[in-house]
N, C-alpha and C. Protein backbone atom coordinates (compact mmCIF):
# COMPACT_ATOMS: atom_id res chain seq x y z
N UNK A 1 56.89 122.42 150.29
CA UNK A 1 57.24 123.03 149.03
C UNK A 1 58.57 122.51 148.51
N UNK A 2 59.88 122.59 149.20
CA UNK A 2 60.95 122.14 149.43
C UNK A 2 60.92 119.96 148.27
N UNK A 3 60.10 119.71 149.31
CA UNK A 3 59.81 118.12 148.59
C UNK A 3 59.20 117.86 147.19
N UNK A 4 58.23 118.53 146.61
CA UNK A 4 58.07 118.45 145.12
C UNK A 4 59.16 118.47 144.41
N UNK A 5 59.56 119.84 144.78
CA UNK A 5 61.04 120.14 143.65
C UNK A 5 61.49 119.29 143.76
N UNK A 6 62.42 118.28 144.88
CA UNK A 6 63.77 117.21 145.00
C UNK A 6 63.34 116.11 144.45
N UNK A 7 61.72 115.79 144.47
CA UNK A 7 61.41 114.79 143.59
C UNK A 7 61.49 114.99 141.79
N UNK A 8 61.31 116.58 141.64
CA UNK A 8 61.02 117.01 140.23
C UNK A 8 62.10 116.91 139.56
N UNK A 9 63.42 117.21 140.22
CA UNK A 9 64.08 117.56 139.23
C UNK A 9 65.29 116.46 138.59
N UNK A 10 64.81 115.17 139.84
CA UNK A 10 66.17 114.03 139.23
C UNK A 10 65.26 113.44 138.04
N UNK A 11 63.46 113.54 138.34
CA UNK A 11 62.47 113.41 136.98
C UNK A 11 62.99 114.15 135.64
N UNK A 12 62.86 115.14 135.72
CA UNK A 12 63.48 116.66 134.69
C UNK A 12 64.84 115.80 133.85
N UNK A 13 65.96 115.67 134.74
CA UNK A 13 67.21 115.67 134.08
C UNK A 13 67.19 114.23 133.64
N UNK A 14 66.33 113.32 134.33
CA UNK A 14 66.23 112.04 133.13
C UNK A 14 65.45 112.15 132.08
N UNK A 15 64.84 112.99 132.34
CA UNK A 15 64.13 112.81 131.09
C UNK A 15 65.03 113.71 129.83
N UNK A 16 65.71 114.63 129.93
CA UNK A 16 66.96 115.55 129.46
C UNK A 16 67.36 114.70 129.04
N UNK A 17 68.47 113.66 129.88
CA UNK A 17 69.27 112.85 129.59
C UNK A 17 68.98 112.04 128.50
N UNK A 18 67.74 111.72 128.36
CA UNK A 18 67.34 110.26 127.42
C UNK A 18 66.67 110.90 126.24
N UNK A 19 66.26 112.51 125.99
CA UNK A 19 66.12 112.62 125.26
C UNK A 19 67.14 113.41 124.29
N UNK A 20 68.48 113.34 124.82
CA UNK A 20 69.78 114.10 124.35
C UNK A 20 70.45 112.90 123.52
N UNK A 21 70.03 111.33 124.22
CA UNK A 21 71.10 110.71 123.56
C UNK A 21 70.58 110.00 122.23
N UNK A 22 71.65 110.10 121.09
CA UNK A 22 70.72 109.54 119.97
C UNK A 22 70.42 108.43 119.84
N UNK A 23 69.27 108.76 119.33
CA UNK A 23 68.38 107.06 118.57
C UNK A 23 68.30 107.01 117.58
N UNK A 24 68.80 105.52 117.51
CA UNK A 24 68.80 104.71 116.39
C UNK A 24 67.50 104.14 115.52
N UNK A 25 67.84 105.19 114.05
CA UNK A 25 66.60 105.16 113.35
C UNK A 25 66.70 103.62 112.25
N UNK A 26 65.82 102.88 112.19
CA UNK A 26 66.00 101.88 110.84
C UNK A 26 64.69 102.02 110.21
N UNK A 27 64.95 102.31 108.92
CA UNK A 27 64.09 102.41 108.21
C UNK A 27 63.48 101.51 107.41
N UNK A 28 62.49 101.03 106.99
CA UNK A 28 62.28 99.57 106.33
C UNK A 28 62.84 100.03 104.65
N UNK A 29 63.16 98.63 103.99
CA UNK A 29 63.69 98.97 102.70
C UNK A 29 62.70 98.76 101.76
N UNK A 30 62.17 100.01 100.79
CA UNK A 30 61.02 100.36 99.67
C UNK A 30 60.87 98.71 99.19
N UNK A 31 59.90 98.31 98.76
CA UNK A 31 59.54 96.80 98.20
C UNK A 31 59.89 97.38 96.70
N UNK A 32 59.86 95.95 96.18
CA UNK A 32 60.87 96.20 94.57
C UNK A 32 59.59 96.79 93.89
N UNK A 33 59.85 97.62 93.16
CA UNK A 33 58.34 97.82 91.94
C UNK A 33 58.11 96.95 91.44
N UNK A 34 56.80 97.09 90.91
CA UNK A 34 55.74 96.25 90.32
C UNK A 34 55.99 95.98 88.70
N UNK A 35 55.98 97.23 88.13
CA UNK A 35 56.49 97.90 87.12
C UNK A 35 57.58 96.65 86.30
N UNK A 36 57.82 95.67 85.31
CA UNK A 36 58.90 95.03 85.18
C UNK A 36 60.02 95.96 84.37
N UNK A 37 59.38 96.80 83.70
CA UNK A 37 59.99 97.64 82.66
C UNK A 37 61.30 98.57 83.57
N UNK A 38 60.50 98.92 84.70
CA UNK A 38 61.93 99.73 85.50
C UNK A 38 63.01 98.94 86.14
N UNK A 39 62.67 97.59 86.23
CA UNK A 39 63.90 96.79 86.71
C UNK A 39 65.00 96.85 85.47
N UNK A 40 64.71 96.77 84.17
CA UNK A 40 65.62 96.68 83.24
C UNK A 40 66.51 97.92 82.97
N UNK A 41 65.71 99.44 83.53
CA UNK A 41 66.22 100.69 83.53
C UNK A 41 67.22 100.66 84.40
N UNK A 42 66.86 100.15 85.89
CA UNK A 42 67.68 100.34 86.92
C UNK A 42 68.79 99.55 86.86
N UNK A 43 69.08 98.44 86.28
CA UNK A 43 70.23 97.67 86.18
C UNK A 43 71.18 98.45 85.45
N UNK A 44 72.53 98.42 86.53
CA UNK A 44 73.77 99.06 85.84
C UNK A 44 74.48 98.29 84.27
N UNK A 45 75.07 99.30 83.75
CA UNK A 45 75.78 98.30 82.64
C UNK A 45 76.94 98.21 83.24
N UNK A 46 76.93 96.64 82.28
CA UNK A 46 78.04 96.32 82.82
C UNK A 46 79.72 96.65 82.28
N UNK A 47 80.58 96.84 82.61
CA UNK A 47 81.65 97.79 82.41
C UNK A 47 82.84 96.92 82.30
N UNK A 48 83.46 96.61 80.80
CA UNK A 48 84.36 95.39 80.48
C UNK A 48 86.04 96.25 79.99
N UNK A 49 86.41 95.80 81.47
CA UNK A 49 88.15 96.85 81.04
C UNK A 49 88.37 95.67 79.84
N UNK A 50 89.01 96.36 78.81
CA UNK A 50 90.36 95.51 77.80
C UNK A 50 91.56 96.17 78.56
N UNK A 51 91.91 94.51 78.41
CA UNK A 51 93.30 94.70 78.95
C UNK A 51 94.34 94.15 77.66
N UNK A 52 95.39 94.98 77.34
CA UNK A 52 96.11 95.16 76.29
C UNK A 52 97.04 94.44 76.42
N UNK A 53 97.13 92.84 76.03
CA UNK A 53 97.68 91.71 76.32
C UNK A 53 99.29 92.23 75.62
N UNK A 54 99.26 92.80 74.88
CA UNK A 54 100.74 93.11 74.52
C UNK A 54 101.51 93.91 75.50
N UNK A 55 101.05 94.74 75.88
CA UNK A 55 101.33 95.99 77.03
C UNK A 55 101.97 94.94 78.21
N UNK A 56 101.25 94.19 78.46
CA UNK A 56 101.60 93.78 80.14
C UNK A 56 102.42 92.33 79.53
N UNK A 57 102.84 91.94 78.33
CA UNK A 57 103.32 90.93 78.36
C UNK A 57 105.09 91.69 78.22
N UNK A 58 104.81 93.26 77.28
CA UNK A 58 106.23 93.92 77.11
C UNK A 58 106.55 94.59 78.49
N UNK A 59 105.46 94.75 79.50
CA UNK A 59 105.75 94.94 81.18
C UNK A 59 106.36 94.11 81.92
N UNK A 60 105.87 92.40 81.80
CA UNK A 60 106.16 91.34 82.48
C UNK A 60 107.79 91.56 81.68
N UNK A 61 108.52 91.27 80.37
CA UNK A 61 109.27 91.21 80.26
C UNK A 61 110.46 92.54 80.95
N UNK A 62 110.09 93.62 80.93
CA UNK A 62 110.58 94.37 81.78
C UNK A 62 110.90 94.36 83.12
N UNK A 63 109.86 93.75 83.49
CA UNK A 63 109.95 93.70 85.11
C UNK A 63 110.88 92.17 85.42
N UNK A 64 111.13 91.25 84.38
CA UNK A 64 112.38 90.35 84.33
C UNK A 64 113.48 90.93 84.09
N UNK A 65 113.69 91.47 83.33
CA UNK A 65 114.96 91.95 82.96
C UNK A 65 115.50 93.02 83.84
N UNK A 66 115.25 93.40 84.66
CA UNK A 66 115.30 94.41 85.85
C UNK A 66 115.58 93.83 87.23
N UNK A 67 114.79 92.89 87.18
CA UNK A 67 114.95 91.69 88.73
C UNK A 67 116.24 91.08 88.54
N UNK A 68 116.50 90.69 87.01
CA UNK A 68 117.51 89.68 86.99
C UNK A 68 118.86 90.12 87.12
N UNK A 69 118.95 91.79 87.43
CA UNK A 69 120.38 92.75 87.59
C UNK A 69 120.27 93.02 89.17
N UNK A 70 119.11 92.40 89.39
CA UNK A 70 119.08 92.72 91.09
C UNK A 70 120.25 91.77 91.93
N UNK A 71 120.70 90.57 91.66
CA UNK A 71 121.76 89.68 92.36
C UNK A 71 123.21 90.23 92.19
N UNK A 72 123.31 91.09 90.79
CA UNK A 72 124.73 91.45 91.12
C UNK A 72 124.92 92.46 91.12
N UNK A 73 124.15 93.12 91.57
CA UNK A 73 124.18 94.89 92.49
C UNK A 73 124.02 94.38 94.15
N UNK A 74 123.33 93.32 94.04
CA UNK A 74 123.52 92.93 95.82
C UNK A 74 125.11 92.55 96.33
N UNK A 75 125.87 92.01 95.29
CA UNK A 75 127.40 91.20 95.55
C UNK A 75 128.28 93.18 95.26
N UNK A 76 127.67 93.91 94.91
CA UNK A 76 128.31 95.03 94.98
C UNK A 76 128.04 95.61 96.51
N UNK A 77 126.82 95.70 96.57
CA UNK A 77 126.78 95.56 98.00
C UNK A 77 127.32 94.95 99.65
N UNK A 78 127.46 93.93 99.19
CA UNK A 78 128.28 92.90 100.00
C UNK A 78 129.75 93.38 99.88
N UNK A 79 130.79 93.96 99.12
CA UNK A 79 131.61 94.70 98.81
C UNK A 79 131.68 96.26 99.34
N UNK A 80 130.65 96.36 99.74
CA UNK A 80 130.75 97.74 100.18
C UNK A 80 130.40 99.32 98.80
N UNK A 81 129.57 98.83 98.60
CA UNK A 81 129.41 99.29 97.04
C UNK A 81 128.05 99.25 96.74
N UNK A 82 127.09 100.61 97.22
CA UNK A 82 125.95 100.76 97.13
C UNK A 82 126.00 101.27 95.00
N UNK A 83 125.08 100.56 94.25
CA UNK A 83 125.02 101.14 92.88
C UNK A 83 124.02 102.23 93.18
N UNK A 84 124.18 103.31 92.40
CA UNK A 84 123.51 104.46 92.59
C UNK A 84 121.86 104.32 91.98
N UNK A 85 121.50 103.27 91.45
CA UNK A 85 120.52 102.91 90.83
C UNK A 85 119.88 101.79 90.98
N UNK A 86 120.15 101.00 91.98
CA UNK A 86 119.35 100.23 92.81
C UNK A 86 118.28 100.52 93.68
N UNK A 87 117.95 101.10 93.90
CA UNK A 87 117.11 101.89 94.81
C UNK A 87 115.81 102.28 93.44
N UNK A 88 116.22 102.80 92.32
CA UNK A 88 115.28 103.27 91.90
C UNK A 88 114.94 102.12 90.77
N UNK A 89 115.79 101.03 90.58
CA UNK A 89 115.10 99.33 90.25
C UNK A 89 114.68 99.31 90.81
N UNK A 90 114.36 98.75 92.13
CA UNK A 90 113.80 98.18 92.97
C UNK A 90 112.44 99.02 93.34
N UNK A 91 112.86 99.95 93.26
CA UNK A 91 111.19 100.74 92.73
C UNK A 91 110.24 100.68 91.36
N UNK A 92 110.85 100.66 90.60
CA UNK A 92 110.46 100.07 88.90
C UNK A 92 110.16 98.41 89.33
N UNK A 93 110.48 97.77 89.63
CA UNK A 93 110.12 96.73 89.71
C UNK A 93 108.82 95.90 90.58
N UNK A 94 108.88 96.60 91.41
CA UNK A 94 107.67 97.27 92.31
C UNK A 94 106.53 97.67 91.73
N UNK A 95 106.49 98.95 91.24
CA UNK A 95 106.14 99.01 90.72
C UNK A 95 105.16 98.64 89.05
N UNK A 96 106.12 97.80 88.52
CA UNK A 96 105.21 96.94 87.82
C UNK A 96 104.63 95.93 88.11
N UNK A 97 105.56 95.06 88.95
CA UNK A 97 104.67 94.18 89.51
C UNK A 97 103.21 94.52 89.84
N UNK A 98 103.19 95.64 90.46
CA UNK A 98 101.54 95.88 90.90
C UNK A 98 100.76 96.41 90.16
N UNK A 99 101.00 97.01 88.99
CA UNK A 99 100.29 97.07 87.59
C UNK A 99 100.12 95.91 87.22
N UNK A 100 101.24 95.02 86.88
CA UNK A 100 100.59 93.60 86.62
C UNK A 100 99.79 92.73 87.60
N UNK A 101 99.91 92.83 88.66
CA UNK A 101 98.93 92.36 89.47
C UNK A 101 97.70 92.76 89.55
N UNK A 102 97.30 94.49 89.46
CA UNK A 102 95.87 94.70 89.09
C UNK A 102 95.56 94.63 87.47
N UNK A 103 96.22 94.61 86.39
CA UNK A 103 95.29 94.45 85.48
C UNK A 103 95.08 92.96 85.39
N UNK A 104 96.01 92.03 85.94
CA UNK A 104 95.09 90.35 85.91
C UNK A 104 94.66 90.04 87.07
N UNK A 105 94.09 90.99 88.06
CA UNK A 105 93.01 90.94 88.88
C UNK A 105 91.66 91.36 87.99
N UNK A 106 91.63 92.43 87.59
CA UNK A 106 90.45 93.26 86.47
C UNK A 106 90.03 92.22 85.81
N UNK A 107 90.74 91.01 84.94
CA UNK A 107 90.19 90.37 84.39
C UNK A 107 89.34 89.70 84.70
């Protein structure tokens, strides 16, 4: 009596085991319709940013005129002479840069 069970139950907990751990489902992908009329439905429109060539050209000039006060706030520095507004250039400048970098990525 003893011997069924010791055979039964390392049976039992594999079979536990393998049906606890998950499986990996793949599903096949639907074939395209037949239909030509719904391919033209299903196509997204397409979505055209304007980018406001004046805007980022009066940005680019900003973001020069801001860099170019950056060398002699550094020689204040070198002096021992943090400007109280360097810190927040250098964030503005930063800052546009990466506006100008994504809207002439978008394009």
């Amino acid at each position: 009596m003893q011997r069924p069970l010791a055979f039964l139950l390392p049976a039992f907990l594999g079979l536990f085991v393998t049906m606890a751990l998950p499986q990996s489902r793949q599903f096949p992908t639907p074939p395209p319709p037949l239909d030509p009329e719904s391919k033209k439905q299903q196509a997204p429109p397409e979505i055209t940013r304007r980018v406001d060539l004046a805007e980022l050209q009066k940005e680019a000039d900003d973001l020069a005129r801001t860099a170019q006060t950056i060398p002699a706030d550094l020689v204040s520095v070198r002096k021992g002479m943090l400007p109280k507004d360097v810190i927040e250039k250098l964030k503005q400048i930063e800052k546009l840069s990466k506006r100008l970098r994504s809207e002439l990525n978008a394009r």
